[in-house]
N, C-alpha and C. Protein backbone atom coordinates (compact mmCIF):
# COMPACT_ATOMS: atom_id res chain seq x y z
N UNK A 1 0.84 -1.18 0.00
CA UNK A 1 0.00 0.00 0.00
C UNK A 1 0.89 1.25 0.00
N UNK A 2 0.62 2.34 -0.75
CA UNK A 2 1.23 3.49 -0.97
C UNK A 2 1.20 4.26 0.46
N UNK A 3 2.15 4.90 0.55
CA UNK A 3 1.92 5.70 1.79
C UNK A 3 1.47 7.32 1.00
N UNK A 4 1.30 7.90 2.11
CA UNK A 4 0.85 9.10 1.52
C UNK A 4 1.95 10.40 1.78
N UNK A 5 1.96 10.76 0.47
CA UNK A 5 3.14 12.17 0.94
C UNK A 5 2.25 13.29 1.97
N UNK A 6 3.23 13.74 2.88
CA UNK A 6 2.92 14.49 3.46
C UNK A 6 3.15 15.73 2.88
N UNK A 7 2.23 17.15 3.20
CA UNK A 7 2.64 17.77 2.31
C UNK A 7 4.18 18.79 3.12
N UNK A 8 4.92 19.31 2.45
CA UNK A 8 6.60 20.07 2.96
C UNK A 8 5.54 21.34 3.98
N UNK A 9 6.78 21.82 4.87
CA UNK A 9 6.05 22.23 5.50
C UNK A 9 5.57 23.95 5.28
N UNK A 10 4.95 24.08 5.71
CA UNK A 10 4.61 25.83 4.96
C UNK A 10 5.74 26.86 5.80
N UNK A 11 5.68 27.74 4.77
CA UNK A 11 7.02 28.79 4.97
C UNK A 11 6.11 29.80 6.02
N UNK A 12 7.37 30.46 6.25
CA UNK A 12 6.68 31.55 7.58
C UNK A 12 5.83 32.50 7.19
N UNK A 13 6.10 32.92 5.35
CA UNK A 13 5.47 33.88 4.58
C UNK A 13 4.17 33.46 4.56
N UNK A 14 4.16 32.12 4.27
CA UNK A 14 2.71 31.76 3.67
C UNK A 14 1.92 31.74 5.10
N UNK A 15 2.57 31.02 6.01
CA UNK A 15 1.86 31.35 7.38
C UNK A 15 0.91 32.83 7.66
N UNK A 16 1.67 33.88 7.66
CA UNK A 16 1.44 34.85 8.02
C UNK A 16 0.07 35.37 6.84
N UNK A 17 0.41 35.02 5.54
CA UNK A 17 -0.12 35.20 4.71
C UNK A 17 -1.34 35.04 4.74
N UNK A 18 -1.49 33.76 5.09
CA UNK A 18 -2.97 32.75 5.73
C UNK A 18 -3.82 33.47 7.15
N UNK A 19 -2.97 33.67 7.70
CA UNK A 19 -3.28 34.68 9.10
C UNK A 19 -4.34 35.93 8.95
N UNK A 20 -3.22 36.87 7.96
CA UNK A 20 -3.78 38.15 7.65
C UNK A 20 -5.13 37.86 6.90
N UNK A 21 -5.73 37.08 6.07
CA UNK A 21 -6.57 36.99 5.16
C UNK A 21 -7.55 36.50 6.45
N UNK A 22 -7.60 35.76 7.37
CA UNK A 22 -7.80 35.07 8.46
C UNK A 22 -8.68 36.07 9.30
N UNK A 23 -7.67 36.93 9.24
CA UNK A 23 -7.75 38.56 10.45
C UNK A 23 -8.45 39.47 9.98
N UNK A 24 -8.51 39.18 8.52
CA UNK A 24 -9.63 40.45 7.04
C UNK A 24 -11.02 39.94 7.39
N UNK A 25 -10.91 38.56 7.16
CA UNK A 25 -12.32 37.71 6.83
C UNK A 25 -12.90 38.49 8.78
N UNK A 26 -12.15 38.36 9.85
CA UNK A 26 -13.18 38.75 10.92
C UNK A 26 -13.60 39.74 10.68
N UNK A 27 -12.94 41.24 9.86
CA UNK A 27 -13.22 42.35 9.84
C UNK A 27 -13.29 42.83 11.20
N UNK A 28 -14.17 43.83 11.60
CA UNK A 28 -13.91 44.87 12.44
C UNK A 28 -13.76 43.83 14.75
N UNK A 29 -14.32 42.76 14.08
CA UNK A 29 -13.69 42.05 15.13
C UNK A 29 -12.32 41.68 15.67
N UNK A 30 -11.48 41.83 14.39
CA UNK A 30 -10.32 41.34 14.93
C UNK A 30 -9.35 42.38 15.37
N UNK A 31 -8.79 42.22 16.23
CA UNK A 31 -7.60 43.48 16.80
C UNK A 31 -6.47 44.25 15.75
N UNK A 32 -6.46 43.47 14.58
CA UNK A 32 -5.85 43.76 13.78
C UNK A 32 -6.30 44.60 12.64
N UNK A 33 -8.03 44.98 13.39
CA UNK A 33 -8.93 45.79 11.80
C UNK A 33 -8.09 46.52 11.24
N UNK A 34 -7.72 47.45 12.35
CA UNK A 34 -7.37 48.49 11.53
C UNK A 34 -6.14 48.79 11.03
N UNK A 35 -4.91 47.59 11.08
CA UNK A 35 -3.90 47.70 10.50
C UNK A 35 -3.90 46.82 9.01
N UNK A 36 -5.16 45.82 9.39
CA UNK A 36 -5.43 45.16 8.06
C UNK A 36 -5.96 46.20 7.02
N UNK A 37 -6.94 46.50 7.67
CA UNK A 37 -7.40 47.49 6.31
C UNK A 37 -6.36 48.82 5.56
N UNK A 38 -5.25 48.69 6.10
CA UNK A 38 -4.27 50.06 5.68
C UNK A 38 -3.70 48.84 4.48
N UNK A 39 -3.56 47.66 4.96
CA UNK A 39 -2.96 47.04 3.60
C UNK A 39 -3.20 47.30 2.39
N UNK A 40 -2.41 47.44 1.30
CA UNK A 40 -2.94 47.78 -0.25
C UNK A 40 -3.74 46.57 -0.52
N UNK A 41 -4.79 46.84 -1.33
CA UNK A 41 -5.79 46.06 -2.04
C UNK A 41 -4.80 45.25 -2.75
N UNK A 42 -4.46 45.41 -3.69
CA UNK A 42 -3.33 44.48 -4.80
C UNK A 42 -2.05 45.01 -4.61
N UNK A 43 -1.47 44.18 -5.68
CA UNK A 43 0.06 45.12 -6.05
C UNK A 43 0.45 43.62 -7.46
N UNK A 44 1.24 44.37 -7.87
CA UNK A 44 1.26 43.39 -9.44
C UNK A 44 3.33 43.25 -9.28
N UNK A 45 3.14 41.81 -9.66
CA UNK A 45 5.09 41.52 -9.71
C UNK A 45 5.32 40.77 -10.48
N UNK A 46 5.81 40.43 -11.71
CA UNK A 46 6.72 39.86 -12.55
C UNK A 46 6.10 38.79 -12.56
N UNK A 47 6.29 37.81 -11.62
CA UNK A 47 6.17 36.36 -11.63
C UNK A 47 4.57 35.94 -11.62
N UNK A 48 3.63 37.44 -11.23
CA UNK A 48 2.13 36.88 -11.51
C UNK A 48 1.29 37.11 -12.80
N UNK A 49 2.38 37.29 -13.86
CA UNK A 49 2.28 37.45 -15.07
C UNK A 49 2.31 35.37 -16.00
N UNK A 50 1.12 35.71 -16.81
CA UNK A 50 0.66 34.46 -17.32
C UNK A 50 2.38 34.24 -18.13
N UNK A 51 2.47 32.63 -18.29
CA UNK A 51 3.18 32.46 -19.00
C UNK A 51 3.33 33.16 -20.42
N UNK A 52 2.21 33.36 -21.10
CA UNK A 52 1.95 33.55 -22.44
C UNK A 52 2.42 35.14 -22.34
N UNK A 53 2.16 36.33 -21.28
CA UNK A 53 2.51 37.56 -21.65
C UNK A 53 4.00 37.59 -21.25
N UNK A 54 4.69 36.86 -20.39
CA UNK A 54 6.12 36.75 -20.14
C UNK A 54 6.87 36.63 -21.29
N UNK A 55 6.58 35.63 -22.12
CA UNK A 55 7.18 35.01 -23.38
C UNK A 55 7.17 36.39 -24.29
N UNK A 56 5.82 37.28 -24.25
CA UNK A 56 6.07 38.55 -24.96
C UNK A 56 7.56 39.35 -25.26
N UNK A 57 8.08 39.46 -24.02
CA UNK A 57 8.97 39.93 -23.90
C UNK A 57 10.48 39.78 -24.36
N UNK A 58 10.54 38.52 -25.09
CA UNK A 58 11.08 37.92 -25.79
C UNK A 58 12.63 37.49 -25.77
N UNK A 59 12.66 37.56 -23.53
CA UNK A 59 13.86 37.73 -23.33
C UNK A 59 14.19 35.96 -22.52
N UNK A 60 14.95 35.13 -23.36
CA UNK A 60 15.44 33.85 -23.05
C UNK A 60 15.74 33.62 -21.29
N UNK A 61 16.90 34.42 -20.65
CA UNK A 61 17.05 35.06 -19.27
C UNK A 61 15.48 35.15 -18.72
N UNK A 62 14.94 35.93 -18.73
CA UNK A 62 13.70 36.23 -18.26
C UNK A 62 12.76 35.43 -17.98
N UNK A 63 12.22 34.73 -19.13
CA UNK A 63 11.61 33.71 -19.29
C UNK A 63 11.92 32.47 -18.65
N UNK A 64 13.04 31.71 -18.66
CA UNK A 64 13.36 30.86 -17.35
C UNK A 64 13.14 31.05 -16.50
N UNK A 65 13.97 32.50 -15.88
CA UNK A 65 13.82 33.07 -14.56
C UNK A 65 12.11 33.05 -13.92
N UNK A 66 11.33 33.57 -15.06
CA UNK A 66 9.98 33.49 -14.59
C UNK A 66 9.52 32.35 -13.98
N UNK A 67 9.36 31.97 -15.24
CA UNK A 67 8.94 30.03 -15.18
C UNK A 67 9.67 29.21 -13.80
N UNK A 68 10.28 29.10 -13.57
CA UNK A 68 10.60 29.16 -12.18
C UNK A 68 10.41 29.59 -10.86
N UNK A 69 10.26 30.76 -10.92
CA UNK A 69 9.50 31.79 -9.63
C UNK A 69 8.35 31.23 -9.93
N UNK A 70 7.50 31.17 -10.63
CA UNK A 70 6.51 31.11 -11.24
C UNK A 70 5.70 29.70 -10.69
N UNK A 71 6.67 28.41 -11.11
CA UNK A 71 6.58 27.39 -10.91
C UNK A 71 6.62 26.79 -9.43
N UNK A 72 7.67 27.94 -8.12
CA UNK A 72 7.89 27.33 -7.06
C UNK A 72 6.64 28.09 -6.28
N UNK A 73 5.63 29.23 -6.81
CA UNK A 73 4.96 29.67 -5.76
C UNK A 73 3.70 28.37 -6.05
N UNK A 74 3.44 28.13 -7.41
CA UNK A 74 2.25 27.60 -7.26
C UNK A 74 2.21 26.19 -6.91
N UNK A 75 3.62 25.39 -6.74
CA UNK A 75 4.02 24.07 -5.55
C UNK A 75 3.91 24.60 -4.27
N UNK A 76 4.17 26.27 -4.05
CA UNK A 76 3.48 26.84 -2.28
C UNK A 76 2.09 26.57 -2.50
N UNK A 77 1.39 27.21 -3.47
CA UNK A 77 0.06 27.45 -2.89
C UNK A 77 -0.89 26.02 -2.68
N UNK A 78 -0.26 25.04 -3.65
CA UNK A 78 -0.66 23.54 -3.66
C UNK A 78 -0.36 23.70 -1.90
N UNK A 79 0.49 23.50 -1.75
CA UNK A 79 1.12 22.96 -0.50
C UNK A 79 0.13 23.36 0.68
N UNK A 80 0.08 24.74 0.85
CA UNK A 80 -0.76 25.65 1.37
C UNK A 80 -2.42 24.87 1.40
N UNK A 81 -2.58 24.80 0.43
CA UNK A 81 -4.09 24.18 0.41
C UNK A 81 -3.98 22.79 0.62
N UNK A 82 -3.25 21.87 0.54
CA UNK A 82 -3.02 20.77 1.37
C UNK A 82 -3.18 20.85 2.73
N UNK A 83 -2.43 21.75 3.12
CA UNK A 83 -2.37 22.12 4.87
C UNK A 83 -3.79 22.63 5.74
N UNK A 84 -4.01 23.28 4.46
CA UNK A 84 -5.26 23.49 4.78
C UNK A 84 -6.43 22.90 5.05
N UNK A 85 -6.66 21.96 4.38
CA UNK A 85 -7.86 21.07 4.06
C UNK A 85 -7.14 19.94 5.16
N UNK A 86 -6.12 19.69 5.59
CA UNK A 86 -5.76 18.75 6.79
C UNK A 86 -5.75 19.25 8.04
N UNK A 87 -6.04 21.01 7.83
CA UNK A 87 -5.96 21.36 9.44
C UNK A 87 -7.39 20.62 10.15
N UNK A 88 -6.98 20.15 10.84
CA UNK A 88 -8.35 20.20 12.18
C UNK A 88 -8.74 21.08 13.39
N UNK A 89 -8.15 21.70 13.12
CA UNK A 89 -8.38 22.99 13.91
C UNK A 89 -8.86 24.09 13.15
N UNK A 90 -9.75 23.84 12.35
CA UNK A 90 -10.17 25.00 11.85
C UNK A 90 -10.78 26.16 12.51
N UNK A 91 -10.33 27.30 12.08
CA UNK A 91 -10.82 28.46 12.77
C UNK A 91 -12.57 29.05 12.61
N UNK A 92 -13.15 28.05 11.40
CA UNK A 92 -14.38 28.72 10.65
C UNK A 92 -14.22 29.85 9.98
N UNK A 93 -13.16 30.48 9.61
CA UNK A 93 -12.74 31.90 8.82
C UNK A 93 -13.60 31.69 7.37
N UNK A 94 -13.65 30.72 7.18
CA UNK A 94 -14.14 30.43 5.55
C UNK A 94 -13.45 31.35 4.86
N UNK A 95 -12.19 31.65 5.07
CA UNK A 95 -11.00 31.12 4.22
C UNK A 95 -10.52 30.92 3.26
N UNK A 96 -11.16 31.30 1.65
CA UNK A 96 -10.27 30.61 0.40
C UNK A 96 -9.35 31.32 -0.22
N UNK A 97 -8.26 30.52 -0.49
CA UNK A 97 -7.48 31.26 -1.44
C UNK A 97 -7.44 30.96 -2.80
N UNK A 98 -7.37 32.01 -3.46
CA UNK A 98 -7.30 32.32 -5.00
C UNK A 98 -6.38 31.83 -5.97
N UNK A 99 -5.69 31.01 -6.92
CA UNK A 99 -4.77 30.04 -7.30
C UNK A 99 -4.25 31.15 -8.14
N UNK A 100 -3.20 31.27 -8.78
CA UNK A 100 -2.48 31.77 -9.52
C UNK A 100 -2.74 31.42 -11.25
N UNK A 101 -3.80 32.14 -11.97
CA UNK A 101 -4.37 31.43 -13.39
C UNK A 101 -3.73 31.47 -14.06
């Protein structure tokens, strides 16, 4: 019988990451309202650019480099949602995160 991979363990980023979204979803309950809400709404970086507009750019360097960054967040966010769906301690935050399209 196969054993089952466990999933690696989550980074401190993604921790925190999970937290703050955690601390949004209570809204004005949580002690943290009002430093959550100063957070920027978005912000846009290199690596959350689709494969297809990266390649635009038509730079060999670049394009690896992407595909890579690219490739190790969305083995985090797998990971992340593994951890997730195994916590038993759920907080009830209802909680989802958004995948990288």
């Amino acid at each position: 019988e196969k054993e089952a991979k466990s999933p690696k363990k989550v980074s401190p980023i993604d921790t925190l990451a999970v937290q703050l979204l955690r601390e949004k979803r209570r809204g004005e309950a949580s002690i943290w309202f009002r430093y959550v809400e100063e957070l920027p709404r978005s912000y846009g970086c290199l690596h959350h650019w689709s494969t297809e507009v990266a390649a635009e750019l038509q730079c060999g360097d670049f394009i690896r480099q992407h595909n890579s960054v690219r490739s190790e967040l969305l083995k985090d966010f797998e990971n992340i949602q593994k951890t997730l769906k195994g916590n038993n301690d759920d907080d009830g935050s209802g909680v989802v995160l958004v995948g990288l399209a």
